[in-house]
C-alpha atoms as a PDB file:
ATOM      1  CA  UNK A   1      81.677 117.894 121.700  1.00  0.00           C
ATOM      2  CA  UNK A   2      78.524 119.803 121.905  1.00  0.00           C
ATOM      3  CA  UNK A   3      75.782 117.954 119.970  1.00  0.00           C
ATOM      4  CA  UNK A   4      72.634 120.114 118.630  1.00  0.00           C
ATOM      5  CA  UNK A   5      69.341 119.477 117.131  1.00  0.00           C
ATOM      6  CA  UNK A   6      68.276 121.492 114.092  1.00  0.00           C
ATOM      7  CA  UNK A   7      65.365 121.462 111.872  1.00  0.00           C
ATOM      8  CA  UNK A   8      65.425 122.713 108.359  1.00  0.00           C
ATOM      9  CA  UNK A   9      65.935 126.426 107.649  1.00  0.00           C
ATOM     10  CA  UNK A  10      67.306 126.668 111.329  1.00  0.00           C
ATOM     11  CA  UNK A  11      71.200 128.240 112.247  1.00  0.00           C
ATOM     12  CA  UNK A  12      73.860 127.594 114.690  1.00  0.00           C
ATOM     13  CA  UNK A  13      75.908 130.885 115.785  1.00  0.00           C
ATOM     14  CA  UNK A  14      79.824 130.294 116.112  1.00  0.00           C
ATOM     15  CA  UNK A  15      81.324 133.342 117.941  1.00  0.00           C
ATOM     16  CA  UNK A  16      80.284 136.498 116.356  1.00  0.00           C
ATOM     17  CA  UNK A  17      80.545 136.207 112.732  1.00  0.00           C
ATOM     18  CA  UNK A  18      80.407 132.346 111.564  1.00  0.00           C
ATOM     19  CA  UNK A  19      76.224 130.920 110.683  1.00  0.00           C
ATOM     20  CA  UNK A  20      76.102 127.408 109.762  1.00  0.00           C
ATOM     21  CA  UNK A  21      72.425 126.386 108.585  1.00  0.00           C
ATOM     22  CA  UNK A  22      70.386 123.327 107.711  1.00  0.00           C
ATOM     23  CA  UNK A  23      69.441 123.581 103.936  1.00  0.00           C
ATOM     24  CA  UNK A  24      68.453 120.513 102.764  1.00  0.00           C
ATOM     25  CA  UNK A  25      67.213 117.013 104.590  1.00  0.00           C
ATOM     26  CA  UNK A  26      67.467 113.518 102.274  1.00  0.00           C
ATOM     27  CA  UNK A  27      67.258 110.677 104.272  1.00  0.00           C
ATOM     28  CA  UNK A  28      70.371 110.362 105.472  1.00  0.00           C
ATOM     29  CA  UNK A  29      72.083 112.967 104.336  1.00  0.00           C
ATOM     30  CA  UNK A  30      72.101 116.745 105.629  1.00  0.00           C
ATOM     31  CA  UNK A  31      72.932 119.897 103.470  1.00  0.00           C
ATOM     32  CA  UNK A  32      74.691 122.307 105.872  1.00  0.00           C
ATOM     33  CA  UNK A  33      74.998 126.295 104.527  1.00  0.00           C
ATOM     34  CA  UNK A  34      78.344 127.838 106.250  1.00  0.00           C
ATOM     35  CA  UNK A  35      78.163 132.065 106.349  1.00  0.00           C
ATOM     36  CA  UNK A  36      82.457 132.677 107.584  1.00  0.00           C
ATOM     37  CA  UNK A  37      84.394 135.291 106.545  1.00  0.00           C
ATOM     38  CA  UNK A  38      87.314 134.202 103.861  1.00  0.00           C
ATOM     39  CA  UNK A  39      89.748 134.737 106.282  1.00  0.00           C
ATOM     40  CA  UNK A  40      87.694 131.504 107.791  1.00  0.00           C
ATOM     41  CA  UNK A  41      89.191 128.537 105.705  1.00  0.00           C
ATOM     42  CA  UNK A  42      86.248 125.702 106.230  1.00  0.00           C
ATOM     43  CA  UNK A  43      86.995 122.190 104.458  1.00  0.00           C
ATOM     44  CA  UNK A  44      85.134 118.583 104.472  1.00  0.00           C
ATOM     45  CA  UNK A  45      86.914 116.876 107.168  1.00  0.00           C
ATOM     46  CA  UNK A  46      88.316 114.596 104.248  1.00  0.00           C
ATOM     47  CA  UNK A  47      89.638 117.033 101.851  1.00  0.00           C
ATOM     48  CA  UNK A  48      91.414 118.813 105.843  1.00  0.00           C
ATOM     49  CA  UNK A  49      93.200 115.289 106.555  1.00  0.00           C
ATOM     50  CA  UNK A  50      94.138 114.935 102.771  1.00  0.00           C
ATOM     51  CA  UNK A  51      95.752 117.987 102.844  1.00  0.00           C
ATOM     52  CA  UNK A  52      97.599 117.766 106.237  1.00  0.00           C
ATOM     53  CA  UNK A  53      98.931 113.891 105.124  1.00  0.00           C
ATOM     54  CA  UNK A  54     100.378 115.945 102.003  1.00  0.00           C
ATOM     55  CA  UNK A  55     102.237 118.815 104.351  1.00  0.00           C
ATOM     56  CA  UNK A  56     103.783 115.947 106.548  1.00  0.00           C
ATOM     57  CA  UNK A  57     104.888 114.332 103.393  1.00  0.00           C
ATOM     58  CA  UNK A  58     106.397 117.122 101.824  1.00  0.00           C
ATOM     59  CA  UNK A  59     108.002 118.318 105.048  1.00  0.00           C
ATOM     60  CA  UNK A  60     109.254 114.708 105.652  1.00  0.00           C
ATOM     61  CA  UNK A  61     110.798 115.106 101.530  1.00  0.00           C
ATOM     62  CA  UNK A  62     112.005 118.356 101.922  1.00  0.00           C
ATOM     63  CA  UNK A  63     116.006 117.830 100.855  1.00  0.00           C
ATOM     64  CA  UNK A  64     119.293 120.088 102.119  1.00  0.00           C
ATOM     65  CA  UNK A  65     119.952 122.788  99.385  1.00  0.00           C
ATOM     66  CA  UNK A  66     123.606 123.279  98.961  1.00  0.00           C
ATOM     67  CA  UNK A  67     125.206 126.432 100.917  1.00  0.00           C
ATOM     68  CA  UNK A  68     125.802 129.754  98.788  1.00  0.00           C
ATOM     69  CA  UNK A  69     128.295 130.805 100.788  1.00  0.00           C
ATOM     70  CA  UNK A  70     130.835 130.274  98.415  1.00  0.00           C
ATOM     71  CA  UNK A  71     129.294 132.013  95.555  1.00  0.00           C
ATOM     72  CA  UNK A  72     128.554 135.553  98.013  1.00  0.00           C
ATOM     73  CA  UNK A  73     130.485 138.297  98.318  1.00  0.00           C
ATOM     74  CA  UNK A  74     132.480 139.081 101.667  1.00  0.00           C
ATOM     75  CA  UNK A  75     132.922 142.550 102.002  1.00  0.00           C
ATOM     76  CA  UNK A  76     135.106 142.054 104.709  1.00  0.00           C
ATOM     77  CA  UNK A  77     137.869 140.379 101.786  1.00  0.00           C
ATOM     78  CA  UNK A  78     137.581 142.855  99.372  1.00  0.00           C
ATOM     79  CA  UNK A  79     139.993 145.752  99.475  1.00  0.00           C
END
């Protein structure tokens, strides 16, 4: 992990197109700014594991749907 010091008003470059500044200082608690393009999805680290938990669920839920062969057509049958 690479571990930074920045004051207010200063930025952190990520690669060429991602800014991440320090808006806002309150005691504890730091106000970060994030410039990304929307391809870049950026989420609270909270809201990121909430989301994967929910995927694993749902992929751990995910029932068998019945075949449709039955109900298709076989060319191969029909004269």
């Amino acid at each position: 992990m690479l571990i930074l010091a920045r004051r207010l008003n200063e930025q952190i470059v990520i690669g060429d197109d991602i800014r991440v500044s320090v808006v806002d200082i309150r005691g504890d608690q730091v106000k970060l700014g994030i410039e990304a393009p929307r391809s870049v999805k950026v989420y609270r680290q909270e809201v990121y594991d909430a989301i994967q938990a929910e995927n694993r669920e749902a992929a751990q839920s995910a029932t068998a749907l019945p075949s449709l062969d039955p109900y298709l057509k076989n060319d191969s049958q029909e004269s």
